[in-house]
Structure formats: structure tokens, C-alpha cells
N, C-alpha and C. Protein backbone atom coordinates (compact mmCIF):
# COMPACT_ATOMS: atom_id res chain seq x y z
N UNK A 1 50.41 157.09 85.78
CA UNK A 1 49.04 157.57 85.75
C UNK A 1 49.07 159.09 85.92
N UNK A 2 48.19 160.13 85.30
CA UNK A 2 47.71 161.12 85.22
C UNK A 2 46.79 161.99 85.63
N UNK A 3 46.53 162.47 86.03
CA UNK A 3 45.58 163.31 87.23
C UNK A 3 45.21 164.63 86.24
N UNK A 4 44.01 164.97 85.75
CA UNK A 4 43.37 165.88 85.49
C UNK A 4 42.32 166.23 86.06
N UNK A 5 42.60 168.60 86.04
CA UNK A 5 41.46 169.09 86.79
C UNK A 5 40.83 170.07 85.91
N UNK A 6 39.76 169.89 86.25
CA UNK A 6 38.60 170.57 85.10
C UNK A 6 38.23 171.76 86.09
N UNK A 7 38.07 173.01 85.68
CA UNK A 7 36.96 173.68 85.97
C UNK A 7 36.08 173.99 85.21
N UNK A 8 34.81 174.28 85.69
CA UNK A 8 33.75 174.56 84.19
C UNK A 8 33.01 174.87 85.36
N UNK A 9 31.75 175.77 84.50
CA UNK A 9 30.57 176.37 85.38
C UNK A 9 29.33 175.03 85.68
N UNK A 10 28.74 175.87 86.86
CA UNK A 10 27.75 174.57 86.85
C UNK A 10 26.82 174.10 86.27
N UNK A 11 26.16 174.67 84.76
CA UNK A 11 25.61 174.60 83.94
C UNK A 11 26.17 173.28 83.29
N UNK A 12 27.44 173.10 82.86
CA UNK A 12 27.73 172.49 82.21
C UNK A 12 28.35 171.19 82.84
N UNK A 13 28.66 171.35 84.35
CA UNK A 13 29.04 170.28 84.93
C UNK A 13 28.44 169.05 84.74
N UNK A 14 27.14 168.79 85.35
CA UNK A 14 27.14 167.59 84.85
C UNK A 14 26.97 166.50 83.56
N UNK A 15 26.95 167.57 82.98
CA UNK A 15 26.93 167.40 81.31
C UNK A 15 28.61 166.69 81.16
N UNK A 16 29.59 167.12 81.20
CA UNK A 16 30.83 167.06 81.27
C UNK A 16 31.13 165.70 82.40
N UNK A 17 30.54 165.30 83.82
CA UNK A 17 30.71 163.96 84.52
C UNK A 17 30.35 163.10 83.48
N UNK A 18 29.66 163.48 82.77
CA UNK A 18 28.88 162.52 81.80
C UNK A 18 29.33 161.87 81.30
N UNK A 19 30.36 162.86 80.20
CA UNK A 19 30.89 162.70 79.45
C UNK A 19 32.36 161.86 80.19
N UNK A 20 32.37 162.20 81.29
CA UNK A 20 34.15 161.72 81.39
C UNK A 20 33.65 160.22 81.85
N UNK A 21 32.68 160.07 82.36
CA UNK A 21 32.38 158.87 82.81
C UNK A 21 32.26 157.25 82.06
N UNK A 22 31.64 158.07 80.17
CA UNK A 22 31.76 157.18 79.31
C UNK A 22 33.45 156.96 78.46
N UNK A 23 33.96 157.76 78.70
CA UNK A 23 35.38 157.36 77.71
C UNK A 23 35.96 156.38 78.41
N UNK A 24 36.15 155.00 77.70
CA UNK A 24 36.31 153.72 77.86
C UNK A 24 37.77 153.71 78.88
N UNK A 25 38.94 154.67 78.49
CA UNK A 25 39.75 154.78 79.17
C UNK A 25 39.78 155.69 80.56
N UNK A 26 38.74 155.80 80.66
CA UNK A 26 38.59 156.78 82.71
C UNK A 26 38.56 155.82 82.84
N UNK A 27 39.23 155.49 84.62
CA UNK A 27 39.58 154.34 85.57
C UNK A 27 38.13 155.07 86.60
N UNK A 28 38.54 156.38 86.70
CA UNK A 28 37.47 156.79 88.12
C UNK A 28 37.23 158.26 87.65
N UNK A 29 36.15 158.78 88.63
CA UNK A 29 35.68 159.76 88.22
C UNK A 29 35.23 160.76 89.41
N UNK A 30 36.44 161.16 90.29
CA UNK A 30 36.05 162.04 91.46
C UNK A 30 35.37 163.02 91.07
N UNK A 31 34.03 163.49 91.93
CA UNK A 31 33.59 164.73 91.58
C UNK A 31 33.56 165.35 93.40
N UNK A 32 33.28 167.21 93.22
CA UNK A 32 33.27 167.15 94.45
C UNK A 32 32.33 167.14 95.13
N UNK A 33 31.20 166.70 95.06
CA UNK A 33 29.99 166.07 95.80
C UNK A 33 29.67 164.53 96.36
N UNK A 34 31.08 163.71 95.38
CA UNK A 34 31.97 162.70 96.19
C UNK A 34 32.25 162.81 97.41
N UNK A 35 33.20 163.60 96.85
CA UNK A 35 34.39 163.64 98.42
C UNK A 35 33.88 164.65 99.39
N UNK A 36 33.03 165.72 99.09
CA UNK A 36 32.98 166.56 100.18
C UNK A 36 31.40 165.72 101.02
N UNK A 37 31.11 164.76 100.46
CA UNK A 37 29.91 163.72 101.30
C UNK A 37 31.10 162.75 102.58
N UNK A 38 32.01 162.43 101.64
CA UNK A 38 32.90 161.31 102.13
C UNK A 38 33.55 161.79 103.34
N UNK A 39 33.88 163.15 103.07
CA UNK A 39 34.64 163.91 103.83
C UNK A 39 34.11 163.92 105.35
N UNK A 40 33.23 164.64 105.01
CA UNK A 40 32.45 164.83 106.26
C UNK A 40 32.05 163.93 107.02
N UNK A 41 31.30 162.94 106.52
CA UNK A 41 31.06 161.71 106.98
C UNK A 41 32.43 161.18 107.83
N UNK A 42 33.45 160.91 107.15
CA UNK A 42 35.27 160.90 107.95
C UNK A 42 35.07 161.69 108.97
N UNK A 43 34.95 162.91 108.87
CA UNK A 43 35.35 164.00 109.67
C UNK A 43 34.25 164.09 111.03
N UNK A 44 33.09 163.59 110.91
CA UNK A 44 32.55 163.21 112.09
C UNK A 44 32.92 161.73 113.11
N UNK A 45 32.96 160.90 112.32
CA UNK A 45 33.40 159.52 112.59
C UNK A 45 35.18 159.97 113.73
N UNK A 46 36.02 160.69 113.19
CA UNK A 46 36.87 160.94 113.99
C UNK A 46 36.83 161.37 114.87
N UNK A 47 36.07 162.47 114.86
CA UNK A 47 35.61 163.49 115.92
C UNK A 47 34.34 162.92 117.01
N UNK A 48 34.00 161.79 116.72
CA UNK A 48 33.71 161.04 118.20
C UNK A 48 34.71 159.91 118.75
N UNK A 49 35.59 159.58 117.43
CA UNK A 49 36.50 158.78 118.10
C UNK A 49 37.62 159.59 119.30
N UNK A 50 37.76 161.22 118.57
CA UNK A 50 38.67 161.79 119.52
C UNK A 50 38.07 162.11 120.64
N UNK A 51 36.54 162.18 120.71
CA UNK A 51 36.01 162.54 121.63
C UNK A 51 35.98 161.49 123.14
N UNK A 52 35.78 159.95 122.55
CA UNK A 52 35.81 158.74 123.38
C UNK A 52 37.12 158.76 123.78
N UNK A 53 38.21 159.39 123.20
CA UNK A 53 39.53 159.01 123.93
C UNK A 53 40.17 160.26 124.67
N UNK A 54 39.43 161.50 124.13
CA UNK A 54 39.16 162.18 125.33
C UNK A 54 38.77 162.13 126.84
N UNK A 55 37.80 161.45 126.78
CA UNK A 55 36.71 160.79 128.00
C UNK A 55 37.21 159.78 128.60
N UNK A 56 38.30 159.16 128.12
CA UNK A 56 38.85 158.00 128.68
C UNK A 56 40.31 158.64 129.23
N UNK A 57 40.46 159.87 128.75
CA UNK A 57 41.62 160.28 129.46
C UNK A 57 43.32 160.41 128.58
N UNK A 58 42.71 159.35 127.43
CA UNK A 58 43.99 158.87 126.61
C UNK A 58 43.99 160.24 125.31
N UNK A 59 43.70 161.09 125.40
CA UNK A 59 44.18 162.65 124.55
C UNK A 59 43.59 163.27 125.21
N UNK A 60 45.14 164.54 125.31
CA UNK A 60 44.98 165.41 125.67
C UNK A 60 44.28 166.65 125.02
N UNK A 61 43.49 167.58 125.56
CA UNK A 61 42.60 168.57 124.62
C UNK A 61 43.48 169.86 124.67
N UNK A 62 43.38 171.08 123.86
CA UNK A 62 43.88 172.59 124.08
C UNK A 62 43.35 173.59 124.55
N UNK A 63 43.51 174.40 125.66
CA UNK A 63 42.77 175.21 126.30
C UNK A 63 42.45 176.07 124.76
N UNK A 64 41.22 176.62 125.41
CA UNK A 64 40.84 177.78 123.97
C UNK A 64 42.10 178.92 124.26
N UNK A 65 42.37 179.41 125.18
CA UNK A 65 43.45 180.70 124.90
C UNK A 65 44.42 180.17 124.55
N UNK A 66 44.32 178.66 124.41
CA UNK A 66 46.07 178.54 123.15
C UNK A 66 45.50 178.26 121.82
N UNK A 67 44.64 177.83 121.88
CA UNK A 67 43.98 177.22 120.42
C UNK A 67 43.75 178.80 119.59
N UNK A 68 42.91 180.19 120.73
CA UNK A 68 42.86 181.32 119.80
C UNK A 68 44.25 181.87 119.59
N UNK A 69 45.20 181.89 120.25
CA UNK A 69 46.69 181.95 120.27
C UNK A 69 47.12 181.73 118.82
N UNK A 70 46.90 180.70 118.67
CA UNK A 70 47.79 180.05 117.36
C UNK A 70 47.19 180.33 116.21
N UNK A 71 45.40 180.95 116.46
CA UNK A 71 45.28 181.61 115.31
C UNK A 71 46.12 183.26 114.71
């Protein structure tokens, strides 16, 4: 299987989902208003799970002067 990436302006974007969506041979059709919904949605869902196992004691957190450190 093959993985192609498009750029194009946003004028023409969804004109172009359109299009990739009907050719009989697309399996799927990531766009990034997909994944950056999906994402986030993930990315909160973790971030109370790390938070509950914070609170329970079971992970450890990073002081901020190491966390700005490592920037």
C-alpha cells in the first residue's frame, strides 16, 4: 500500500476531498480536520488519565525548573 500527500490551497481543498473520495480505488481519506479533531480529543482523554494517576500517587510529575531546563 501507498501513502500520498497533497498540498493545495484552501480554495481548492475541498473540491479535491471530493474528488479523492469518489475514485473507486481510495480505501480512506485522511484530511486534517480529521485528525487534528481526533487528536485533541486523545490528547485530553490522556491528560486526565495522567492526571488521576497523578492523584493516586502512581506518576511521578517534573518540577517546572527541570521541565524549563530541558527546553
Amino acid at each position: 500500500m501507498r501513502q500520498v500527500t497533497v498540498y493545495t490551497t484552501d480554495k481548492d481543498y475541498s473540491h479535491f476531498v471530493q474528488l479523492a473520495k469518489n475514485l473507486h480505488y481510495v480505501k480512506k481519506v485522511e484530511t486534517d480536520e480529521d485528525s487534528t479533531k481526533e487528536n485533541i480529543v486523545n490528547n485530553i482523554k490522556k491528560g486526565f488519565e495522567e492526571m488521576q494517576l497523578i492523584k493516586k500517587g502512581e506518576l511521578k510529575t517534573t518540577s517546572l525548573n527541570d521541565f524549563l531546563n530541558e527546553l
